[in-house]
Protein backbone atom coordinates (compact mmCIF):
# COMPACT_ATOMS: atom_id res chain seq x y z
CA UNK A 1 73.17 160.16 76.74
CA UNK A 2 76.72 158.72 76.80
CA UNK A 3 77.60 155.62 78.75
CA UNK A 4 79.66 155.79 81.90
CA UNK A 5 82.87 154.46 80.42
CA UNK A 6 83.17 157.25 77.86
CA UNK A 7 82.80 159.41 80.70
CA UNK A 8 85.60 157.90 82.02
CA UNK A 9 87.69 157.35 78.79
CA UNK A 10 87.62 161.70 78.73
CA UNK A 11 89.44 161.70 81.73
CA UNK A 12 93.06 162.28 81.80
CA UNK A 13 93.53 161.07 84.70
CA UNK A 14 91.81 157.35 84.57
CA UNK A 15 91.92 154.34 82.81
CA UNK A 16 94.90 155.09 79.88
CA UNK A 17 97.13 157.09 82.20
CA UNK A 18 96.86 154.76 85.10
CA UNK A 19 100.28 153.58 84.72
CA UNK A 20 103.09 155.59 84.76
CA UNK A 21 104.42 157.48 81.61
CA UNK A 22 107.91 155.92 79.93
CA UNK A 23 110.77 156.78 81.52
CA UNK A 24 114.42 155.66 82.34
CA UNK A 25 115.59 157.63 85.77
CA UNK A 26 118.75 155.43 85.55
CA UNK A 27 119.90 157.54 82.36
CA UNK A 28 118.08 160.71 83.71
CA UNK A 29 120.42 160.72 86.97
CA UNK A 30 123.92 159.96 85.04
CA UNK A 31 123.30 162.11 82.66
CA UNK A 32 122.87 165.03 85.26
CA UNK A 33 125.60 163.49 87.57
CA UNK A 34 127.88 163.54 84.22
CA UNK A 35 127.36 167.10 83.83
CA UNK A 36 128.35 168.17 87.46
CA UNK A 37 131.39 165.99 86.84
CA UNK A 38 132.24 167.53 83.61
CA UNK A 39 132.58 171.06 83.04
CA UNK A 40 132.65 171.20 79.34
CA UNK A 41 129.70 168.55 78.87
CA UNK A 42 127.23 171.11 79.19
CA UNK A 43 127.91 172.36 75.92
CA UNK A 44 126.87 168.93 74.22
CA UNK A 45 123.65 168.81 76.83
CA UNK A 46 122.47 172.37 75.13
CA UNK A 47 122.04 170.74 71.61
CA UNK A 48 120.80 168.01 72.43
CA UNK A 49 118.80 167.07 75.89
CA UNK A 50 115.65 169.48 75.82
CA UNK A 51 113.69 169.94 79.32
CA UNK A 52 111.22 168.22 78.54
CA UNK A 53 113.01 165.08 78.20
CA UNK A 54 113.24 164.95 81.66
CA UNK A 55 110.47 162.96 83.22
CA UNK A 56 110.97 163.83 87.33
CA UNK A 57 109.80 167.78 87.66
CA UNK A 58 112.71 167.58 90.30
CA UNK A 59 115.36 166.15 87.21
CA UNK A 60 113.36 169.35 85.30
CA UNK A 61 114.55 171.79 87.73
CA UNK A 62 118.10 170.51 88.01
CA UNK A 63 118.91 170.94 84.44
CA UNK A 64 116.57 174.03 84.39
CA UNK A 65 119.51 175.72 87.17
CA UNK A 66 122.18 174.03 85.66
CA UNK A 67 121.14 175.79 82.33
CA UNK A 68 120.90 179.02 84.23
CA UNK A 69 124.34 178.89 85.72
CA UNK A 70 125.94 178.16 81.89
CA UNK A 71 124.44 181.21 80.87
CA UNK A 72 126.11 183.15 83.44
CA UNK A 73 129.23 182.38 82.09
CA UNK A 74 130.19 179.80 84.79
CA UNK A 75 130.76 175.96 85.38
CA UNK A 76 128.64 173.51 86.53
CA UNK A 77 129.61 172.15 89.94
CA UNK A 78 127.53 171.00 92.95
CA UNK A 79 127.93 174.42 95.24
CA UNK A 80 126.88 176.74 92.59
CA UNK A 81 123.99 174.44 91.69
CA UNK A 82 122.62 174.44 95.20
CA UNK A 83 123.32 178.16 95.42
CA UNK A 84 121.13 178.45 92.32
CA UNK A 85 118.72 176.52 93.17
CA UNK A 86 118.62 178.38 96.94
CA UNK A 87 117.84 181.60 94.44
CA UNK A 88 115.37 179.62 92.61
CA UNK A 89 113.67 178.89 95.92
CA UNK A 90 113.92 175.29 94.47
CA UNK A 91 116.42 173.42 96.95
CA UNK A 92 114.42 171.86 98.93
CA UNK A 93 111.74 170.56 96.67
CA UNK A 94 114.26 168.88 94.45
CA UNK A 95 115.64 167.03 97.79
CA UNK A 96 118.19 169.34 99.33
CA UNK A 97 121.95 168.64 98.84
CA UNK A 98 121.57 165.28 100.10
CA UNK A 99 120.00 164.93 96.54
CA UNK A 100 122.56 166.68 94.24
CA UNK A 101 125.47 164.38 96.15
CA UNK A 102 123.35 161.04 95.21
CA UNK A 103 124.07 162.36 91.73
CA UNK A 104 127.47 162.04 92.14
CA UNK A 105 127.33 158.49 94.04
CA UNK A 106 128.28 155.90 91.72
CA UNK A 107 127.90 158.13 88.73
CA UNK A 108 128.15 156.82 85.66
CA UNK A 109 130.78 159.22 83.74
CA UNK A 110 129.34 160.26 80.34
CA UNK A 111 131.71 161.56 77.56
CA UNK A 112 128.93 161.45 74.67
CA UNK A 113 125.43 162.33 74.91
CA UNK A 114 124.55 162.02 71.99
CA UNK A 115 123.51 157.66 72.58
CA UNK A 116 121.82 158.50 76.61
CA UNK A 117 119.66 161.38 74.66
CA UNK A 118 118.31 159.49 71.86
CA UNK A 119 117.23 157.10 74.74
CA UNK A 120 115.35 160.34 76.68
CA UNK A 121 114.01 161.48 73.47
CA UNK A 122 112.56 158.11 72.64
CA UNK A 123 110.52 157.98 76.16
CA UNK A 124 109.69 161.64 75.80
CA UNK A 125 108.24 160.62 72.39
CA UNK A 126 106.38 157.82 73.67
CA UNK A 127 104.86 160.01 76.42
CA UNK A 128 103.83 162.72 74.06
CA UNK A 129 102.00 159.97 71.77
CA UNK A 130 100.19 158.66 74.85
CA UNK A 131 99.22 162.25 76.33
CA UNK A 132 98.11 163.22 72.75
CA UNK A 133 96.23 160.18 72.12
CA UNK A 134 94.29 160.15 75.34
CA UNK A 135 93.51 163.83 74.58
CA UNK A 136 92.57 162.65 71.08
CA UNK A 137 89.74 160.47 72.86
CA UNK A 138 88.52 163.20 74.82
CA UNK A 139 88.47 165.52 71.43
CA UNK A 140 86.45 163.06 69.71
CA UNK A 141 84.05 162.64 72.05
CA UNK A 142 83.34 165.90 72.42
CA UNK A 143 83.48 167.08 68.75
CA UNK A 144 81.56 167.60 65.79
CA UNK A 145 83.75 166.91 62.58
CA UNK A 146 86.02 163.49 62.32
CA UNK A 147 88.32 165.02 59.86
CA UNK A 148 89.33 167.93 61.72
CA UNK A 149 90.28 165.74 64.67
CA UNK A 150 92.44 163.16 62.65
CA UNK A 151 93.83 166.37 60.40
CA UNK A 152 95.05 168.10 63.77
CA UNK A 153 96.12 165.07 65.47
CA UNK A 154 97.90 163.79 62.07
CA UNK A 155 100.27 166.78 62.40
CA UNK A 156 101.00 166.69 65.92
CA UNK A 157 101.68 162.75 65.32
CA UNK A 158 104.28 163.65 62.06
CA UNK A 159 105.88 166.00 63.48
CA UNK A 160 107.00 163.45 67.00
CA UNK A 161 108.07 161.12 64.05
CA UNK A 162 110.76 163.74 62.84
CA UNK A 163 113.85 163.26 64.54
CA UNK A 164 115.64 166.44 65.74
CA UNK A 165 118.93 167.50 63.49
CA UNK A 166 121.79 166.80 65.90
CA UNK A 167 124.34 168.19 63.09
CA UNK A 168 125.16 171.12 64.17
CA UNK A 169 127.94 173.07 63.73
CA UNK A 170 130.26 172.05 60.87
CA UNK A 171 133.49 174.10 60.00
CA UNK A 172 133.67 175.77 56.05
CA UNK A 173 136.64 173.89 56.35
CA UNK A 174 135.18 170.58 55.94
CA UNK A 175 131.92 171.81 53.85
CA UNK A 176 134.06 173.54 50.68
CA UNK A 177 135.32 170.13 49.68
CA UNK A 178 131.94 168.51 49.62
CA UNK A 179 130.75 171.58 47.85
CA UNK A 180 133.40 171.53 45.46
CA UNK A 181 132.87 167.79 44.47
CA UNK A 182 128.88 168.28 43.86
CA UNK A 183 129.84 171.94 41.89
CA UNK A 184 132.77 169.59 39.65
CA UNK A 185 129.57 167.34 38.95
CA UNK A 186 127.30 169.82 37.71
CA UNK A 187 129.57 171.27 35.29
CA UNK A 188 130.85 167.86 34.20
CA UNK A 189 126.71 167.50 33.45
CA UNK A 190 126.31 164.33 35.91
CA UNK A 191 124.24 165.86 38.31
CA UNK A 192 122.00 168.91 38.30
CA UNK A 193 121.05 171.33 41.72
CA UNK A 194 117.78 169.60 42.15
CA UNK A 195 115.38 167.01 40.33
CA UNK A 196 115.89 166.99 36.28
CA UNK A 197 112.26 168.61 35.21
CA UNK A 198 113.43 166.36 32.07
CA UNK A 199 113.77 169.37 29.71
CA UNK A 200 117.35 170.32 29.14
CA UNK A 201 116.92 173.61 28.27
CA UNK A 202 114.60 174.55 31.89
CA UNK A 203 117.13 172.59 33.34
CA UNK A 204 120.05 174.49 32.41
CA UNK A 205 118.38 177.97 33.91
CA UNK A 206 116.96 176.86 37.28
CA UNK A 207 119.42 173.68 38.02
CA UNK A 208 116.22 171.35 38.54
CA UNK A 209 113.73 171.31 41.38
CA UNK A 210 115.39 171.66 44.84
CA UNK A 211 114.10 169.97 47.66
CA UNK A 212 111.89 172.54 49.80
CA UNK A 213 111.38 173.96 46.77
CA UNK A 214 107.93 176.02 46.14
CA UNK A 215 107.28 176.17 42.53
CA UNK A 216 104.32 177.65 40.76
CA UNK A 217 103.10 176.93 37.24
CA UNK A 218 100.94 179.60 35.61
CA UNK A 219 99.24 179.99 32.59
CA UNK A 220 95.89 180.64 31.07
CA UNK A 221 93.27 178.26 30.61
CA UNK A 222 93.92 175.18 27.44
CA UNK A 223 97.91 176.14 27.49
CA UNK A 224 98.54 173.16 28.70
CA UNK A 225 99.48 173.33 32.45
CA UNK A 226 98.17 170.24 33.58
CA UNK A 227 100.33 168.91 30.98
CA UNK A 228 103.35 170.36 31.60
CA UNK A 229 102.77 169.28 35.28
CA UNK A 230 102.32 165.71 34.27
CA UNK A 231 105.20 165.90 31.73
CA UNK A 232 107.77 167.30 35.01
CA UNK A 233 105.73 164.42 37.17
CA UNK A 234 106.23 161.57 34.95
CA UNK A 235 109.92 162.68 34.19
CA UNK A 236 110.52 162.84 37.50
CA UNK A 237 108.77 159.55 38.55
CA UNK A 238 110.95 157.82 35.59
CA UNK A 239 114.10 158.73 37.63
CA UNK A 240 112.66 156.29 40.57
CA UNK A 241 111.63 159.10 42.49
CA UNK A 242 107.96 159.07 44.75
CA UNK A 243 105.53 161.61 42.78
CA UNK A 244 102.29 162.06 44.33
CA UNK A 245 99.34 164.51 42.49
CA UNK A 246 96.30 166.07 43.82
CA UNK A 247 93.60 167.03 40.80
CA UNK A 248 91.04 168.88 41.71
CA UNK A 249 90.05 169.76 38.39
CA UNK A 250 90.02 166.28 36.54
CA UNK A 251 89.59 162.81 37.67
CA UNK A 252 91.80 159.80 38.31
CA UNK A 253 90.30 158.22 35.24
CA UNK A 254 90.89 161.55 32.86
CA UNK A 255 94.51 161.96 34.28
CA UNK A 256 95.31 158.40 33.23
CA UNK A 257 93.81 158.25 29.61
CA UNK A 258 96.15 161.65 29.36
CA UNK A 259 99.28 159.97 30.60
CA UNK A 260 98.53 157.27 28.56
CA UNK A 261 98.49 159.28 25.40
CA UNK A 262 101.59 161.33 26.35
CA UNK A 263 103.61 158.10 26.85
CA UNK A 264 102.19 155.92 23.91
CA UNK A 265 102.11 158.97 21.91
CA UNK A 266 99.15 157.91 20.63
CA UNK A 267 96.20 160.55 20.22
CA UNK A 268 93.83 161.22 22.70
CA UNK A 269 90.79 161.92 20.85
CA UNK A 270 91.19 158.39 18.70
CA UNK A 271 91.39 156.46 22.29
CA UNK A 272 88.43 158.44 23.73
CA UNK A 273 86.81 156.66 20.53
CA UNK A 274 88.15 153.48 20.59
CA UNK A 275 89.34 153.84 16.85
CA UNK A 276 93.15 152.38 17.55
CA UNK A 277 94.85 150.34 15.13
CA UNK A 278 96.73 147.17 16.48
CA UNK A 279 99.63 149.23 16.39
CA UNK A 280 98.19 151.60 18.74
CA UNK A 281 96.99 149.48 20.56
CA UNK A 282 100.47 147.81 20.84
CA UNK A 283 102.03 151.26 21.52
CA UNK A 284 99.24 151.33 24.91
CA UNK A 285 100.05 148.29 26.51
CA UNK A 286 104.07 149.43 26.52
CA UNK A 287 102.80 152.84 28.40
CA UNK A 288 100.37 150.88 30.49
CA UNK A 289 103.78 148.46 31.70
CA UNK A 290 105.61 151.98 31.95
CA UNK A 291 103.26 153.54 34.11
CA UNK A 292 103.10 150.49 36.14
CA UNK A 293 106.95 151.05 36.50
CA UNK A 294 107.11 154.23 37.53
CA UNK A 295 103.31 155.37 39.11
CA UNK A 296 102.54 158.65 39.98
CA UNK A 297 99.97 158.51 42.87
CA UNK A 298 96.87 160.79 42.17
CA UNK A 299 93.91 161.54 44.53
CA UNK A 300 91.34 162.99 43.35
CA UNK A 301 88.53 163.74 46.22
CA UNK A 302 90.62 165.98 48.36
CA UNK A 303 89.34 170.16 47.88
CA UNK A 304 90.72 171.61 51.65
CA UNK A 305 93.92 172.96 52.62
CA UNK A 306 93.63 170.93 55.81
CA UNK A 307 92.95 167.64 53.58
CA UNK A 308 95.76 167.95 51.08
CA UNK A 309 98.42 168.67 54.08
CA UNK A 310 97.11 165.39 56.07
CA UNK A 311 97.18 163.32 53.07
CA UNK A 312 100.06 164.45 51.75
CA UNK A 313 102.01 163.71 55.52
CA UNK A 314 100.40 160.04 55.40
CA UNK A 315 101.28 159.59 51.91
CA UNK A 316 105.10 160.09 52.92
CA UNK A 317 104.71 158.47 56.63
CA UNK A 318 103.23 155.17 54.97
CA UNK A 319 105.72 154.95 52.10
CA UNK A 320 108.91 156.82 53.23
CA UNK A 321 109.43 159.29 50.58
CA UNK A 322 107.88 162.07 48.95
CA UNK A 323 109.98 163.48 46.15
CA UNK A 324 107.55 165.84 44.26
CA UNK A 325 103.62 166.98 44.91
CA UNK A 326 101.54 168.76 42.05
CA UNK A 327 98.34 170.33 43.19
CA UNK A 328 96.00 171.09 40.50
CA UNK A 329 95.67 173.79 40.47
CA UNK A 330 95.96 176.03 43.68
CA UNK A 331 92.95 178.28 43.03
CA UNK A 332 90.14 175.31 43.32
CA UNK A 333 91.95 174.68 46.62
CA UNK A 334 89.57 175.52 49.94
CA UNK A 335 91.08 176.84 53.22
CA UNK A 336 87.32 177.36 54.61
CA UNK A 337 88.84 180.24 57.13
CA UNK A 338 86.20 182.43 57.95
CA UNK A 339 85.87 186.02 57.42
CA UNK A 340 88.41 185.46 54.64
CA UNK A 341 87.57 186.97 50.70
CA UNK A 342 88.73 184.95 47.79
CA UNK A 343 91.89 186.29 47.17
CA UNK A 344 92.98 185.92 51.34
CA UNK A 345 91.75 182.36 51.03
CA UNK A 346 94.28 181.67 48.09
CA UNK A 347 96.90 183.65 49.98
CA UNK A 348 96.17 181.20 52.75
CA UNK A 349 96.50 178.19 50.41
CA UNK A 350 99.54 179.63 48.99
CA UNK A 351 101.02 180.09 52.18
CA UNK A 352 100.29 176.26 53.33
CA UNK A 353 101.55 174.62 50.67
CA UNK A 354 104.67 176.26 50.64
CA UNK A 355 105.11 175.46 54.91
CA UNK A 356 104.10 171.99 53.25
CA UNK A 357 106.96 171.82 51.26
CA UNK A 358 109.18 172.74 53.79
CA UNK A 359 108.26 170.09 56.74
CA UNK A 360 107.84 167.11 54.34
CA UNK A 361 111.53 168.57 52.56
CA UNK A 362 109.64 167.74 49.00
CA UNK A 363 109.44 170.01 45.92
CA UNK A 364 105.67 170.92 45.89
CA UNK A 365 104.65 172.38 42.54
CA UNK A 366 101.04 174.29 42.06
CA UNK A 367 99.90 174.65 39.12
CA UNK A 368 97.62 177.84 38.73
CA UNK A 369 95.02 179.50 36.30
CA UNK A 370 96.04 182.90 34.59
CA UNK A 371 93.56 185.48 33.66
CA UNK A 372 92.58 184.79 29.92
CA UNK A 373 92.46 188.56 29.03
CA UNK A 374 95.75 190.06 29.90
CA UNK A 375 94.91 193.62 29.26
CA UNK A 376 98.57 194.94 29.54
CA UNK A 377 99.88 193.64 27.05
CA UNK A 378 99.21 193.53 23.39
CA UNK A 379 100.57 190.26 22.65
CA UNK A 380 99.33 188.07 25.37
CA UNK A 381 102.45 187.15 27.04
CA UNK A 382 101.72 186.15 30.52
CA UNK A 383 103.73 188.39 33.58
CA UNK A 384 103.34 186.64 37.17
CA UNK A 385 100.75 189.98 37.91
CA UNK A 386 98.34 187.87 35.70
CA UNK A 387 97.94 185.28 38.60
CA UNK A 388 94.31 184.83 39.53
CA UNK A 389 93.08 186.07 42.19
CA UNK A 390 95.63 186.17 44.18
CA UNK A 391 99.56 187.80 43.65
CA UNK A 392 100.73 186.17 46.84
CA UNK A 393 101.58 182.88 44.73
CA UNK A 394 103.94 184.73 42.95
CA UNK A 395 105.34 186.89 46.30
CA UNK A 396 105.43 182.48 47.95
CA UNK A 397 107.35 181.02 44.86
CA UNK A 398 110.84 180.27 44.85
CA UNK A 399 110.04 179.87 41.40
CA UNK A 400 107.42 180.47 38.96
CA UNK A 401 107.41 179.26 35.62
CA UNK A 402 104.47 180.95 32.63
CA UNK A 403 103.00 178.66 29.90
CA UNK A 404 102.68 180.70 26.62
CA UNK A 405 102.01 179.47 23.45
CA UNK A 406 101.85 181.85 20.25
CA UNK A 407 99.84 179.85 18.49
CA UNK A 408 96.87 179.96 20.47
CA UNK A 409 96.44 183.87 19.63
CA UNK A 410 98.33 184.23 15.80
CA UNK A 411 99.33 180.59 13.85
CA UNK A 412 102.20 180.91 11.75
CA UNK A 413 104.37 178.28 10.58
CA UNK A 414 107.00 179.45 12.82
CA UNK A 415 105.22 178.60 16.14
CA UNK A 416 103.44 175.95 15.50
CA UNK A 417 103.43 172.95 18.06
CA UNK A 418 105.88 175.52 20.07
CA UNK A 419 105.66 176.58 23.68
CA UNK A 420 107.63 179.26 25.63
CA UNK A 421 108.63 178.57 29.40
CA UNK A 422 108.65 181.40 30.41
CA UNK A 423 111.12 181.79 34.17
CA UNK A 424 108.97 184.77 35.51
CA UNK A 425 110.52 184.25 39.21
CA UNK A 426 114.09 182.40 40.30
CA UNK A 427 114.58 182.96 44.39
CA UNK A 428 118.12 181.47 43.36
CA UNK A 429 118.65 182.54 39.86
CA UNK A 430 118.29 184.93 36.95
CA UNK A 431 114.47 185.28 36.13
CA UNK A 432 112.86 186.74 32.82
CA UNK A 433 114.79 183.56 30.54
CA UNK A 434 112.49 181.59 28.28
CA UNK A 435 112.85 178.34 27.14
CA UNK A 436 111.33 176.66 24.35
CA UNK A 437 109.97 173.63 24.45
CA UNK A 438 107.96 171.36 21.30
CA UNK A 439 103.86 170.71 22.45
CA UNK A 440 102.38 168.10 20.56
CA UNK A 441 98.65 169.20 21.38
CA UNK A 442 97.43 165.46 20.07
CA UNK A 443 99.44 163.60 22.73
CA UNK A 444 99.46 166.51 25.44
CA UNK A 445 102.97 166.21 25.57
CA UNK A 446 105.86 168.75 26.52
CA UNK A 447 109.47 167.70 24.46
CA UNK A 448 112.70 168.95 24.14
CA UNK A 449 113.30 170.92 21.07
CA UNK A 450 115.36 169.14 18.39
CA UNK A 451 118.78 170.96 17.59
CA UNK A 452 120.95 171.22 15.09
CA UNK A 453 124.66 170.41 16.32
């Protein structure tokens, strides 16, 4: 049986909402006396004071009519506004005209909003945290599962964190010589459209990984895909960017000993057995300062949908910046919808991770599993179709690279320690390139190819 002041806590109207809500009436009241002294100010208000930033229902309704008479194609001024609100059957409850001309008492004459509505949207921020979190209580009481009221509530809190674009319009005008300067760049080789993957060859086809990016890695299973994913990662986290991985597949402890070995470049199997010479050993303790340098932050115990998304948004809300996420790989990842088969749950995952990329403006890169039989085709060449379980991956993408290595299937001299990226999907590019990159299987390491000038 629950005590009384639990009882009490779930009620929305006691104990946490006892006082009023923030507010500031003062900037409320000149912002709305502003806009029935100034006929063009309206235009501003649109983009940037919402309704709900409004704390008096009466202030609500103003703006509300006010809105109403702009989209009839006419100005703001006091008569039309009581006529409107006369239609609305509002005048009275808002105060009458008496009201509308204390508005215009003393008024404060606004020529920018943009400074009096950051101050709205800060109190309408703080309300929203306090209504949620009260309701949070109430949820929590009430519920069964922890983590799918700090998962829901995580959300609602991100997204009041994000602050509402306020660019707006810009004129071509102005954007073509910004444009112009960042296109100069890329072809003088400074810069590249997105992050450097690190391989100059990938690089040159898909101009890096953009920001928003979705980006699925494919390939069958001991190509190499958690590899190459590491190899991007660790390239990436060299730059000083924030790199964050979630292995579902291996553990934080087999993740390290392999990043280890790609950096030191020394083999994996001799430091599984301890047999490392002093050189080796010398070679380790230069990764190990590397890796200290530039991390890459792994987790290893989330398997939901739901747990990688609230994570993810607390891994970038605690340390500011999320450049790049690797989930590996998107098939072992859980949406636990019901009435849902397998290959609607991936779709599902699929679909989350790329709205994930999207709100937390990060490149988000899934690595995936292949079938291991291709029957189409003769030579084992992967085609996005060969996506397990689930072709929406490939249908999400804005681009999907394939892992395919000859050797695995026919050894000749010619391929050996060679891998083919293969560019199987380019939202913003030419797809069906390949790249080739070196794979030196001992170190699990991607490279660029050496060539001859």
């Amino acid at each position: 049986m629950r005590s009384p002041h639990l009882r009490e806590v779930s009620n929305t109207d006691t104990m946490l909402l006892e006082q009023p809500l923030p507010h500031d009436l003062a900037i409320e009241r000149a912002i709305l006396g502003s806009l029935l002294l100034d006929e063009k100010l309206i235009e501003q208000a649109i983009g940037l004071v919402r309704m709900k930033d409004f704390y008096l229902n009466s202030h609500r309704t103003i703006y509300e009519a006010m809105l109403g008479i702009r989209e009839a194609d006419s100005n703001v001024d006091p008569l039309l506004l009581q006529a409107k609100l006369t239609s609305m059957g509002k005048l009275e409850e808002i105060g009458g005209m008496a009201y509308i001309a204390s508005l215009l008492d003393g008024a404060v004459r606004i020529t920018n909003l943009s400074q009096h509505s950051k101050v709205l949207r800060e109190k309408t921020r703080l309300r929203e945290i306090i209504l949620a979190a009260n309701e949070m209580i109430a949820v929590a009481i009430d519920g069964e599962s922890g983590r799918e009221v700090i998962d829901h509530y995580q959300k609602q809190f991100s997204e009041m964190y994000q602050e509402p674009n306020e660019d707006g319009f810009e004129s071509t005008g102005q954007l073509v010589f910004a444009q112009i300067d960042h296109l100069e760049k890329i072809a003088a080789g400074e810069i590249v459209y997105g992050m450097s993957t690190g391989f100059r060859d990938l690089d040159h086809f898909i101009g890096g990984l953009a920001v928003g990016n979705f980006v699925v890695v494919g390939a069958v299973s001991g190509t190499g895909k958690t590899s190459f994913g590491l190899c991007v990662g660790q390239n990436i986290a060299n730059t000083g960017k924030t790199v964050a991985l979630f292995s579902l597949e291996m553990t934080k402890a087999e993740i390290t000993t392999r990043l280890l070995s790609m950096l030191s470049q020394v083999d994996s199997h001799r430091m599984r057995n301890g047999y490392m010479s002093r050189d080796e050993y010398a070679k380790l303790a230069q990764a190990m300062n590397h890796i200290d340098q530039h991390p890459i932050w792994i987790d290893d115990k989330a398997k939901k949908l739901t747990e990688i998304q609230a994570k993810a948004r607390q891994f970038k809300l605690e340390r500011g910046f999320l450049d790049l996420l690797i989930v590996d790989y998107a098939q072992l990842v859980s949406n636990e919808k019901k009435g849902q088969n397998r290959e609607q749950e991936v779709a599902s995952v699929s679909n989350g991770l790329k709205e994930l990329a999207k709100e937390l403006d990060c490149v988000v890169m899934a690595l995936a599993q292949l079938n291991n039989d291709p029957n189409s085709n003769t030579d084992h060449r992967p085609q996005p179709w060969h996506l397990r379980e689930s072709k929406t991956l490939f249908h999400d993408s804005d681009i999907t690279l394939l892992i395919y290595r000859e050797e695995m299937y026919k050894k000749t001299e010619e391929n050996k320690g060679i891998a083919e990226i293969i560019i199987g999907k380019q939202r913003n590019g030419i797809a069906g390139e390949c790249v080739k990159l070196a794979y030196l299987k001992q170190y699990t390491r991607f490279e660029n190819l050496w060539r001859k000038n």
